[in-house]
Protein backbone atom coordinates (compact mmCIF):
# COMPACT_ATOMS: atom_id res chain seq x y z
CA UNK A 1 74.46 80.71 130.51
CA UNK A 2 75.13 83.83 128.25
CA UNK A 3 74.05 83.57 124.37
CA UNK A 4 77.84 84.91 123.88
CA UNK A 5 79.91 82.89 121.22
CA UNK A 6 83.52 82.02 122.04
CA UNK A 7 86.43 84.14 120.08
CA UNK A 8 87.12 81.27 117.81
CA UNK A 9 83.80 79.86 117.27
CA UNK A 10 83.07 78.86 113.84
CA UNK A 11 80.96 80.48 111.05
CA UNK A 12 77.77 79.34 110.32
CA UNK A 13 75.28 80.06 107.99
CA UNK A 14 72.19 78.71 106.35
CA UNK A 15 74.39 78.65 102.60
CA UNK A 16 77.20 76.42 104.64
CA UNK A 17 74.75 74.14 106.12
CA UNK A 18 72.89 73.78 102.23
CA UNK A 19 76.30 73.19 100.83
CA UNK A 20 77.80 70.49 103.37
CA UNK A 21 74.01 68.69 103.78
CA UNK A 22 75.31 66.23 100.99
CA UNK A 23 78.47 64.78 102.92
CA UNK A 24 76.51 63.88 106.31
CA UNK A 25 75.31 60.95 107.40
CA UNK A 26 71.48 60.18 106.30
CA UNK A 27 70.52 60.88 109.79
CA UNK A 28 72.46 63.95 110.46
CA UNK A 29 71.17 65.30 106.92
CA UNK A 30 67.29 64.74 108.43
CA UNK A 31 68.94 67.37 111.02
CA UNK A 32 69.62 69.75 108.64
CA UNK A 33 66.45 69.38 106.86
CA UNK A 34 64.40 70.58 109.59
CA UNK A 35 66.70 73.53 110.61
CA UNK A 36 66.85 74.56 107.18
CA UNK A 37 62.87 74.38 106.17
CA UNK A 38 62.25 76.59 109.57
CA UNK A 39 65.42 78.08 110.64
CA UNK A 40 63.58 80.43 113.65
CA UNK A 41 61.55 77.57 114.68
CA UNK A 42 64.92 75.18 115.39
CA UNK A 43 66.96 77.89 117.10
CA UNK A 44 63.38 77.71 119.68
CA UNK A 45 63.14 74.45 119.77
CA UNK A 46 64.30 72.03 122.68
CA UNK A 47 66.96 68.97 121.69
CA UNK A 48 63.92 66.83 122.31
CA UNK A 49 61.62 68.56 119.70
CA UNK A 50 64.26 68.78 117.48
CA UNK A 51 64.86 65.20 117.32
CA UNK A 52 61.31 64.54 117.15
CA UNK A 53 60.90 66.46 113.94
CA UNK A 54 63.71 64.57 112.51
CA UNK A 55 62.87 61.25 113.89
CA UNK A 56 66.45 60.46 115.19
CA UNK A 57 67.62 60.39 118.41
CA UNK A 58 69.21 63.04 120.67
CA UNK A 59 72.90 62.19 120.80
CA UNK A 60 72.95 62.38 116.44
CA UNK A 61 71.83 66.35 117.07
CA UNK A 62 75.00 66.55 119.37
CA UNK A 63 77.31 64.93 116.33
CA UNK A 64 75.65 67.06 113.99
CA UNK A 65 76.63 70.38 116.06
CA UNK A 66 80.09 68.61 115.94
CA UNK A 67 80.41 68.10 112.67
CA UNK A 68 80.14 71.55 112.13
CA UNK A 69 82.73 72.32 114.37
CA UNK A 70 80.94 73.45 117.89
CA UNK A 71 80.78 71.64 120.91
CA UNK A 72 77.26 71.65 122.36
CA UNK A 73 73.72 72.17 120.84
CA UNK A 74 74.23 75.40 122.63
CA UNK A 75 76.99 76.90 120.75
CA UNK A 76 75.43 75.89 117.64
CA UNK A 77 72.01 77.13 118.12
CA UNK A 78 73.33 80.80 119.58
CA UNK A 79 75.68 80.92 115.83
CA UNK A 80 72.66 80.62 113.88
CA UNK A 81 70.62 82.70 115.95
CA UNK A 82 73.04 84.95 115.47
CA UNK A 83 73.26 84.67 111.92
CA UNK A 84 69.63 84.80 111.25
CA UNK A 85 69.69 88.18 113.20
CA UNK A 86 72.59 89.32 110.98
CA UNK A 87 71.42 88.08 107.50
CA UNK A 88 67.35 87.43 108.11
CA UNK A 89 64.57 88.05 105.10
CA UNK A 90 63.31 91.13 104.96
CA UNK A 91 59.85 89.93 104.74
CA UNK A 92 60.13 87.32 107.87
CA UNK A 93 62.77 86.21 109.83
CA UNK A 94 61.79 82.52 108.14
CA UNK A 95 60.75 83.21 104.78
CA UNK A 96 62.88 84.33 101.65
CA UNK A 97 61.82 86.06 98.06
CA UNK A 98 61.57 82.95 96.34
CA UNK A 99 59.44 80.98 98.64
CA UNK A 100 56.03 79.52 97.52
CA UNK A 101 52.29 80.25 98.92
CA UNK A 102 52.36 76.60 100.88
CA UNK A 103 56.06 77.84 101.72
CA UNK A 104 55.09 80.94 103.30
CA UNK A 105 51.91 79.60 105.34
CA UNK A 106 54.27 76.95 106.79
CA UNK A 107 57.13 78.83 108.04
CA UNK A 108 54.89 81.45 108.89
CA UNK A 109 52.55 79.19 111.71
CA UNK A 110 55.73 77.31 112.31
CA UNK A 111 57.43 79.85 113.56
CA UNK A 112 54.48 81.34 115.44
CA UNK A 113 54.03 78.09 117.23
CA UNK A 114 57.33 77.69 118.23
CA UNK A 115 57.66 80.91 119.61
CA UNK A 116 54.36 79.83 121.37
CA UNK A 117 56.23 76.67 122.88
CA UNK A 118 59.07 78.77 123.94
CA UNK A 119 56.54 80.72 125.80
CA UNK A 120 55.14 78.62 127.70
CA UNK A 121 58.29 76.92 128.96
CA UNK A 122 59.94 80.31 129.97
CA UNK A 123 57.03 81.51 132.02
CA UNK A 124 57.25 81.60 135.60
CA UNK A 125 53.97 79.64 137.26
CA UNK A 126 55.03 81.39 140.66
CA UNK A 127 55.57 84.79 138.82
CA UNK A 128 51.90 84.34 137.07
CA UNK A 129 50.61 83.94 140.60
CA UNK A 130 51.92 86.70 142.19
CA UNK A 131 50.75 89.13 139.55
CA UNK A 132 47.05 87.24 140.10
CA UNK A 133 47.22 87.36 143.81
CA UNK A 134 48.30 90.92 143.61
CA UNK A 135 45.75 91.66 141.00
CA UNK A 136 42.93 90.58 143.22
CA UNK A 137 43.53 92.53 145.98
CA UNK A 138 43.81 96.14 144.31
CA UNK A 139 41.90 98.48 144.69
CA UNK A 140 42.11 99.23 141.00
CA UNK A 141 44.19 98.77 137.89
CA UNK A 142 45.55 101.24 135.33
CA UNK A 143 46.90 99.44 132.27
CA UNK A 144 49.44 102.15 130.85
CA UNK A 145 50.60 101.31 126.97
CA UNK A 146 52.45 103.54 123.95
CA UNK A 147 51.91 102.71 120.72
CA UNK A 148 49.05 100.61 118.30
CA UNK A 149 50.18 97.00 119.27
CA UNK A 150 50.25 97.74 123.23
CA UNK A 151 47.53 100.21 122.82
CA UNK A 152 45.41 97.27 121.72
CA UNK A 153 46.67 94.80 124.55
CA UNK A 154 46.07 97.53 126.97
CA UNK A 155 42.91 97.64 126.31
CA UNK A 156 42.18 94.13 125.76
CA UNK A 157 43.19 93.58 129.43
CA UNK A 158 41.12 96.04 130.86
CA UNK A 159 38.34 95.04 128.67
CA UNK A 160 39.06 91.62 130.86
CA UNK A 161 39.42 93.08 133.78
CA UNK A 162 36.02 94.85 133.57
CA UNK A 163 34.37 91.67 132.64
CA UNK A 164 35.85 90.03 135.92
CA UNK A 165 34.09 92.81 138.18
CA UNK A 166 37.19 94.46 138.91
CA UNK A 167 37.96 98.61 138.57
CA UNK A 168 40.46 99.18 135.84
CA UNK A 169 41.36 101.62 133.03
CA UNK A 170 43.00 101.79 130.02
CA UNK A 171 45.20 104.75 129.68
CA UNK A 172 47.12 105.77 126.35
CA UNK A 173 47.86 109.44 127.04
CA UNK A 174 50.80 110.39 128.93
CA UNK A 175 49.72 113.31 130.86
CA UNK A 176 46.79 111.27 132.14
CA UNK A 177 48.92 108.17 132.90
CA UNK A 178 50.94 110.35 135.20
CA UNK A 179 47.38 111.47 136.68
CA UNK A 180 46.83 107.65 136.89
CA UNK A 181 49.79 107.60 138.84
CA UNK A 182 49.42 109.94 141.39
CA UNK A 183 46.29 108.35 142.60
CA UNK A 184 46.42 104.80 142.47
CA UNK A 185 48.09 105.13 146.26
CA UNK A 186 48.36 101.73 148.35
CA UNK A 187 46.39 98.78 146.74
CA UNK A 188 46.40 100.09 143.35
CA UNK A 189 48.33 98.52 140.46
CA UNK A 190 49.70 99.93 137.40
CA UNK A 191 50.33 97.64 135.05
CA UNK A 192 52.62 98.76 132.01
CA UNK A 193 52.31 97.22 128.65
CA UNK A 194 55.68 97.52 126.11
CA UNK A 195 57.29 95.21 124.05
CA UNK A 196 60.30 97.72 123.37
CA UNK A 197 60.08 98.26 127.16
CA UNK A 198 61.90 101.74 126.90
CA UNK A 199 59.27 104.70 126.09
CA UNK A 200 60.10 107.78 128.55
CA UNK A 201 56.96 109.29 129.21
CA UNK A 202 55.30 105.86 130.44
CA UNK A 203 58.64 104.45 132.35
CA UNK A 204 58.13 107.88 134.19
CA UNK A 205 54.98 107.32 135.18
CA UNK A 206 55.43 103.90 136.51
CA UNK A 207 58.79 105.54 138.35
CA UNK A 208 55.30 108.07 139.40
CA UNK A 209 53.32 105.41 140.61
CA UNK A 210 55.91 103.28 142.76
CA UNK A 211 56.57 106.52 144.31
CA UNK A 212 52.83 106.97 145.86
CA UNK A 213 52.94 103.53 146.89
CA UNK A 214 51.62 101.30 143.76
CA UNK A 215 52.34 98.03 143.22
CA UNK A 216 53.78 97.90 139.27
CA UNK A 217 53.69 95.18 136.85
CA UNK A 218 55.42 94.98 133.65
CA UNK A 219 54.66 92.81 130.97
CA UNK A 220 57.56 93.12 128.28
CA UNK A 221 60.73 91.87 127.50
CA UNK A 222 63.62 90.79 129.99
CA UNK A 223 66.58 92.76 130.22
CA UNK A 224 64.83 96.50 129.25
CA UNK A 225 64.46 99.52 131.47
CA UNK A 226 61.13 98.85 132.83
CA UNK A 227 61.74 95.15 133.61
CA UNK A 228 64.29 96.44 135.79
CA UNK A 229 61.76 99.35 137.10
CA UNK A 230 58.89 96.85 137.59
CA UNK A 231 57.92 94.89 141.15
CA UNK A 232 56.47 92.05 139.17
CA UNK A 233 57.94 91.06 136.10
CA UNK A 234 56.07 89.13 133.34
CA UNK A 235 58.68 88.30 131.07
CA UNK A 236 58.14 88.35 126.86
CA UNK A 237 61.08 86.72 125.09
CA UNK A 238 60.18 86.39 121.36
CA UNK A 239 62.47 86.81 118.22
CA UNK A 240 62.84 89.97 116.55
CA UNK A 241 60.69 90.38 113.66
CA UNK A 242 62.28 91.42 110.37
CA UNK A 243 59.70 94.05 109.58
CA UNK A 244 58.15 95.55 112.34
CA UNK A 245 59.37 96.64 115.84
CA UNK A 246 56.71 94.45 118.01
CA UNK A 247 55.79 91.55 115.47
CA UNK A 248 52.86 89.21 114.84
CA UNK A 249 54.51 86.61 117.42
CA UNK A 250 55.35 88.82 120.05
CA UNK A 251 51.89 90.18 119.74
CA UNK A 252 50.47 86.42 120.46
CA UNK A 253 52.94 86.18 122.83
CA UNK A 254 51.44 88.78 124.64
CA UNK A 255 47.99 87.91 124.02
CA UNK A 256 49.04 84.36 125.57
CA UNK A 257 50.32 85.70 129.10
CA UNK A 258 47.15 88.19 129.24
CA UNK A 259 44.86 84.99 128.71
CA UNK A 260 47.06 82.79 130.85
CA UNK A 261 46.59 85.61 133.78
CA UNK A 262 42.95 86.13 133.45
CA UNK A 263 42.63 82.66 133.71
CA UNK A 264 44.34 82.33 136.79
CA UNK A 265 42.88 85.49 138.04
CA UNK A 266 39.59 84.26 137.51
CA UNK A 267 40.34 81.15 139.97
CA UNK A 268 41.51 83.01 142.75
CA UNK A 269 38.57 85.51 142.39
CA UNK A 270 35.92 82.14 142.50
CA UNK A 271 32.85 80.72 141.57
CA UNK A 272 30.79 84.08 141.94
CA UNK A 273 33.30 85.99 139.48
CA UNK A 274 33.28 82.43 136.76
CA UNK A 275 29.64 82.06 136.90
CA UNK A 276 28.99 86.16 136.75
CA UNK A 277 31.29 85.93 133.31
CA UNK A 278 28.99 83.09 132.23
CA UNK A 279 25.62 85.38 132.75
CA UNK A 280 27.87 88.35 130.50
CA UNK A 281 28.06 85.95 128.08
CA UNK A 282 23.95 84.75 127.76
CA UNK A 283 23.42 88.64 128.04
CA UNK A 284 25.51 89.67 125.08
CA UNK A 285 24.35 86.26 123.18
CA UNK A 286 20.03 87.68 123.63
CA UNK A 287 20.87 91.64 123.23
CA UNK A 288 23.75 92.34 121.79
CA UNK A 289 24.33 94.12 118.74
CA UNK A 290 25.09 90.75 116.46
CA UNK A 291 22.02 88.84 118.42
CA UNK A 292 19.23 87.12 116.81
CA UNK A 293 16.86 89.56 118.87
CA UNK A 294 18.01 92.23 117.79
CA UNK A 295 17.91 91.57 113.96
CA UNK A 296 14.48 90.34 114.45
CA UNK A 297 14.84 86.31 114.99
CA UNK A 298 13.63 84.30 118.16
CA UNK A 299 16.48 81.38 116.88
CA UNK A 300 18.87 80.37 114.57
CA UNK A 301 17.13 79.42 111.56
CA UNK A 302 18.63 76.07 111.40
CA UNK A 303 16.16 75.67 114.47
CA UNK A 304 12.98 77.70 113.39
CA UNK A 305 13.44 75.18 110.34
CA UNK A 306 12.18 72.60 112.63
CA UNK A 307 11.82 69.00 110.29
CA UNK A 308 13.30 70.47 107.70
CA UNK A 309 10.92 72.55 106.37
CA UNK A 310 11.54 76.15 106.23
CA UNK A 311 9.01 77.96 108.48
CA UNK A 312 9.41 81.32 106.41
CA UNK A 313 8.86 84.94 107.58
CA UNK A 314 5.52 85.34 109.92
CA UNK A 315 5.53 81.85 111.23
CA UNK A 316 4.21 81.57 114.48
CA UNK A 317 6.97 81.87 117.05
CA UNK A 318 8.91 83.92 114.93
CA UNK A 319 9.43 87.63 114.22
CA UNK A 320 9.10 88.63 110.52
CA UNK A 321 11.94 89.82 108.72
CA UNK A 322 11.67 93.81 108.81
CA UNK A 323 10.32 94.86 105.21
CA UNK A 324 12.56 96.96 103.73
CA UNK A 325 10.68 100.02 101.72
CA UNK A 326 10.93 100.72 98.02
CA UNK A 327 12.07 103.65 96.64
């Protein structure tokens, strides 16, 4: 079904459904409540959730949607959708001037869950697998990215990658993303990270790589030029943020599918690559930067503390605190 409103469709706005709140029935008016405290959250949310939040029943959203002069949920979800898009805060697509502190931090983690939900019901579990499955097999993976947001993804995914024994890069410069490409060959994957899903230099080298034979995945949004380039498509649909041009949710969002994937990836790999992870983890936990070895502790104090009593510095079994000289 297209989000495309009929000719004659009816206004709506947030200001109509404020002014005309009054004259509805007590359960249509807990309707309105809940669209109006989180506007983006209700044009996500499902009939059923909807209802939920206003504790009445399904059919009273459909008279509601009536009352206002549209003839399905539908219709009356795409006009404010479409109104929020038109007339949205400038700070956040759910939050205006006036709002208070508790206001803010509401709509705020409302809205970010709810794009969260919407998520997780739009993605594909046979799409996830094929990107897994096709994962496990390459030879290696190039994670291409423009920009700070899918910069950061890019590399949190081949930060992953690496952990999961498997050859991968992160590659931010387009000269060397085209060198990427020419080299991955049969068995390797490029996988291209964009939100905006339109950036020239890296939808030419993932035209590059499908050209010497590489498998490429896109994680972005539906409907852009390298969605339409991509073999495997992991699909992002988020709302647009009112500030910035790949938002806090549609960073989640993204963050989301990359855990989802590793996940999966992880299962397919088996218990060698799981319990491999497991020994990264106890080796970072003794000798990593932020371990108590390193800083000159055995244990946590809450356990060198024993009964209670603090064992102090030069206790047997413990290191003492380096002395720090006086100037």
């Amino acid at each position: 079904m297209h989000d495309i409103m009929p000719v004659n469709a009816p206004l709506l706005t947030l200001q109509l459904l404020q002014r005309q709140k009054d004259a509805l029935p007590q359960a249509q008016r807990q309707v309105v409540d809940v669209i109006l405290k989180d506007p983006g959250a209700a044009v996500l949310a499902t009939v059923e959730q909807l209802a939920a939040q206003a504790g009445v029943s399904m059919p009273t959203i459909v008279r509601m949607c009536r009352r206002f002069g549209f003839d399905s949920v539908r219709e009356f979800m795409v006009a404010l959708a479409q109104t929020l898009a038109v007339s949205g805060s400038h700070l956040h697509r759910s939050v205006e001037a006036g709002d208070s502190t508790d206001a803010v931090i509401s709509k705020i983690t409302h809205a970010a869950a709810s794009a969260l939900t919407h998520l997780g019901r739009s993605l594909n579990p046979g799409g996830i697998d094929d990107v897994a499955a096709t994962m496990a097999q390459a030879s290696r993976i190039d994670c291409y990215s423009v920009g700070a947001a899918s910069s950061f993804m890019a590399q949190e995914l081949q930060s992953r990658l690496f952990r999961l024994g498997l050859t991968a890069n992160a590659i931010f410069d387009a000269h060397q993303q085209l060198v990427s490409a020419s080299t991955l060959g049969q068995g390797g994957v490029a996988f291209v990270i964009s939100h905006v899903g339109r950036m020239p230099y890296t939808l030419e080298a993932a035209r590059f790589a499908q050209e010497h034979g590489a498998t490429v995945v896109a994680l972005t949004q539906p409907d852009t030029p390298l969605a339409d380039l991509a073999d495997l498509l992991l699909p992002v649909s988020v709302p647009q943020d009112a500030v910035m041009r790949v938002g806090t949710e549609a960073y989640l969002a993204h963050l989301m599918v990359i855990e989802i994937l590793m996940v999966r990836l992880a299962q397919i790999l088996g218990p060698r690559v799981i319990g491999g992870m497991q020994q990264y983890k106890r080796l970072l936990e003794t000798h990593g930067f932020d371990s108590y070895e390193y800083m000159g502790f055995q244990q946590p104090v809450q356990a060198r503390r024993g009964d209670g009593k603090d064992a102090g510095p030069g206790t047997a079994g413990t290191k003492a605190r380096p002395k720090v000289a006086k100037r």
